[in-house]
C-alpha atoms as a PDB file:
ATOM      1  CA  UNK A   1     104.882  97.835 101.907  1.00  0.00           C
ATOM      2  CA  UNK A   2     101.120  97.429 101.360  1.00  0.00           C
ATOM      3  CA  UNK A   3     100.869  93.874 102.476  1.00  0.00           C
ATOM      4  CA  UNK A   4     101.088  91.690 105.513  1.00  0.00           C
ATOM      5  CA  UNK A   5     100.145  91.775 108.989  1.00  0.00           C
ATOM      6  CA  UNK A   6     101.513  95.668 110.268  1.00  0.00           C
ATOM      7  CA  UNK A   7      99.386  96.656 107.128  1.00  0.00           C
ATOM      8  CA  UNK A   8      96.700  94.716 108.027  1.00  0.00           C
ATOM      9  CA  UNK A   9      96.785  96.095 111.658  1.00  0.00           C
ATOM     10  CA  UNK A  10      97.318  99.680 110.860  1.00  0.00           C
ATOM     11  CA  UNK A  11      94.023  99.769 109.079  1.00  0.00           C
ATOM     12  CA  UNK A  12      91.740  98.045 111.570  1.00  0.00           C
ATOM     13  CA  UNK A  13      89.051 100.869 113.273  1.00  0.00           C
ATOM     14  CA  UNK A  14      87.145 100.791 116.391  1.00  0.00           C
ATOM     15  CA  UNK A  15      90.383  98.968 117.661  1.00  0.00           C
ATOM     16  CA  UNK A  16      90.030  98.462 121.604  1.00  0.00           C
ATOM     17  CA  UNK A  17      91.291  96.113 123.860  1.00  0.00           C
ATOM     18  CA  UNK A  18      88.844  93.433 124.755  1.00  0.00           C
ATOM     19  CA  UNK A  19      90.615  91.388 127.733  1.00  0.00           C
ATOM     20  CA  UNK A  20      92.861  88.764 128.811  1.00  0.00           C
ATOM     21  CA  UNK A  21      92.827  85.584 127.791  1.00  0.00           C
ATOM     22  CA  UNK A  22      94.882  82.280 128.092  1.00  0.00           C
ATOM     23  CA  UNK A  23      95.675  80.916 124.263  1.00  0.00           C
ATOM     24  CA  UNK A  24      97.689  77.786 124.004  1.00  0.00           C
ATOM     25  CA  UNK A  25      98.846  78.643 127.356  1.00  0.00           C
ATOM     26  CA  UNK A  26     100.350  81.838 126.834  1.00  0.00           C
ATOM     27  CA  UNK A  27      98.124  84.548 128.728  1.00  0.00           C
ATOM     28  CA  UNK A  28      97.450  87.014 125.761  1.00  0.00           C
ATOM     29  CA  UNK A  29      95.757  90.528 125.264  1.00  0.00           C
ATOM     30  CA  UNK A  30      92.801  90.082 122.719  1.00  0.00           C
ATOM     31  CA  UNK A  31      92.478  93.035 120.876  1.00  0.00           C
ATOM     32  CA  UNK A  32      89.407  93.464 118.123  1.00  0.00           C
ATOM     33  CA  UNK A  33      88.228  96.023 115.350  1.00  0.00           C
ATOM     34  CA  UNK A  34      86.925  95.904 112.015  1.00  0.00           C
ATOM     35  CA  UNK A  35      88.482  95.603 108.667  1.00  0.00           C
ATOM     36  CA  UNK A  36      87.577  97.931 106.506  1.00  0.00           C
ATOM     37  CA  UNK A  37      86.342  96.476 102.935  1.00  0.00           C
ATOM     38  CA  UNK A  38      89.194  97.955 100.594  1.00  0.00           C
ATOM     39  CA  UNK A  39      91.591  96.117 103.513  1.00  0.00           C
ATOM     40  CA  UNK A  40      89.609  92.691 103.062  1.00  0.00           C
ATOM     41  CA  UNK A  41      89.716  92.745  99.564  1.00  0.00           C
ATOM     42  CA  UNK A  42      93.438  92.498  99.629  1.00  0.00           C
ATOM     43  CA  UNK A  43      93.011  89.080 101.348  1.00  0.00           C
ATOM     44  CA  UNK A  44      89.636  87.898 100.058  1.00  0.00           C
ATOM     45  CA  UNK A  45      88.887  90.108  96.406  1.00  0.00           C
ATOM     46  CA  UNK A  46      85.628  88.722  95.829  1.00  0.00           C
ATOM     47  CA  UNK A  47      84.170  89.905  99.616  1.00  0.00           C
ATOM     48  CA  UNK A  48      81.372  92.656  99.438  1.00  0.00           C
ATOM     49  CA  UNK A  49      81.852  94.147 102.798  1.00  0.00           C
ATOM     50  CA  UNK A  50      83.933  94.910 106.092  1.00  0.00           C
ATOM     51  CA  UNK A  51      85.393  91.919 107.926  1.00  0.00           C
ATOM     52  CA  UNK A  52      85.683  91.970 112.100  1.00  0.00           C
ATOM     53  CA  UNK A  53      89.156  91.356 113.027  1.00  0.00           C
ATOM     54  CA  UNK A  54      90.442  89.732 116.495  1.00  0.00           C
ATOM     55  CA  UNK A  55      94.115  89.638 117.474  1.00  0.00           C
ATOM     56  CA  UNK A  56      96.070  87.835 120.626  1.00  0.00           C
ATOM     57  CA  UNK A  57      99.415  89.535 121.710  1.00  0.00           C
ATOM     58  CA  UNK A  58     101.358  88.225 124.836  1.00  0.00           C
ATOM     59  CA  UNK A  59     100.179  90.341 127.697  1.00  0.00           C
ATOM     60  CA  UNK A  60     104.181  90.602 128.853  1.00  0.00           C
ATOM     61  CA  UNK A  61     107.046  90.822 127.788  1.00  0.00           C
ATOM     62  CA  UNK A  62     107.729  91.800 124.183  1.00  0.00           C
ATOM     63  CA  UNK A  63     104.159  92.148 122.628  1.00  0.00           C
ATOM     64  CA  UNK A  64     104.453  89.324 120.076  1.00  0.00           C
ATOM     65  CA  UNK A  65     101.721  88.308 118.099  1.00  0.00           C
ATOM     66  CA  UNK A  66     100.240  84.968 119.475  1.00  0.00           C
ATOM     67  CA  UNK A  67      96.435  84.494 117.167  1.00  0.00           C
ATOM     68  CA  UNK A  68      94.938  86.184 114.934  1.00  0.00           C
ATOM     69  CA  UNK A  69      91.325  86.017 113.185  1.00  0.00           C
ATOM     70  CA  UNK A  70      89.752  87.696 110.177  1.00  0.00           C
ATOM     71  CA  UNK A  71      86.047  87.160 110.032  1.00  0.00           C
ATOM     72  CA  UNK A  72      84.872  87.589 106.722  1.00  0.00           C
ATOM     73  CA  UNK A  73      81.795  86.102 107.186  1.00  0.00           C
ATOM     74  CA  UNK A  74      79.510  83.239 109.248  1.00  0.00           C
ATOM     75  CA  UNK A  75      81.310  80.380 106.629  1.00  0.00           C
ATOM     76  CA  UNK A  76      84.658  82.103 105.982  1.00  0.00           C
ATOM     77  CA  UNK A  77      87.743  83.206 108.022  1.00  0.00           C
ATOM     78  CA  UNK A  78      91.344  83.386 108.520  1.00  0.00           C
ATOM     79  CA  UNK A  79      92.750  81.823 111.848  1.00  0.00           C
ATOM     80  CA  UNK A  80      96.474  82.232 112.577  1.00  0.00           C
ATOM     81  CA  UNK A  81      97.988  81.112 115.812  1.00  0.00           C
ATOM     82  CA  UNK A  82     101.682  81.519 115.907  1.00  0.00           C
ATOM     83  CA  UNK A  83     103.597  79.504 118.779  1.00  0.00           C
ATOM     84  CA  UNK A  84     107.141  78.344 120.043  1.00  0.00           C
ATOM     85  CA  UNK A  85     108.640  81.377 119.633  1.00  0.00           C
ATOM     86  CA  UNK A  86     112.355  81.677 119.545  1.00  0.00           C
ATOM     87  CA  UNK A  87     112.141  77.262 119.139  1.00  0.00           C
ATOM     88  CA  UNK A  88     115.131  76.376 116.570  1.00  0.00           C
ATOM     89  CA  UNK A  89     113.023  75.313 113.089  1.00  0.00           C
ATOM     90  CA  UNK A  90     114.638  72.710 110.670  1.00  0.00           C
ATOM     91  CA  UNK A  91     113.393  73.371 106.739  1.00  0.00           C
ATOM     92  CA  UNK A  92     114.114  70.678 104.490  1.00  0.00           C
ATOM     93  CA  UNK A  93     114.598  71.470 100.718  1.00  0.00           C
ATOM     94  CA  UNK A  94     111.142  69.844  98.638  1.00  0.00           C
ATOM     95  CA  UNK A  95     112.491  66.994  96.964  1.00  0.00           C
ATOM     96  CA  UNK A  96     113.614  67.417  93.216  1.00  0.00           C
ATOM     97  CA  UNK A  97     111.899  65.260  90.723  1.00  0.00           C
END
């Protein structure tokens, strides 16, 4: 697999753990690191250099993911914040035309 967010993750350096923090309620370990390049350019091919990443996981319990944010730059990022967890989800088929 060379895609999605375990790849993403494995790659980060400098990784450390930056605190606790409260994110939509859920108290949450912030972790941050930097992206390297080649790892940005998977997500953003036109981007010329490294990209600082940011990542909430719930600070008990399983360690699910609960944010995550790719800096590419001062105009451009990626924020993901994943909630509800375990909440029954109801897809509806796109209508056909």
């Amino acid at each position: 697999m060379s895609e999605g967010l375990p790849t993403i993750t494995h790659n980060i350096e400098s990784a450390k753990i930056a605190g606790i923090e409260v994110v939509d309620g859920t108290e949450a370990t912030s972790i941050t690191g930097i992206m390297p390049t080649a790892t940005v350019k998977n997500l953003l091919p036109k981007t010329t250099g490294p990209a600082y990443f940011s990542m909430w996981v719930h600070s008990t319990g399983d360690p699910v993911l609960v944010r995550t944010i790719i800096d590419f730059s001062a105009d451009r990022a990626i924020t993901i914040t994943v909630s509800n967890w375990n909440a029954l989800v109801h897809v509806t088929a796109a209508p056909t035309q």
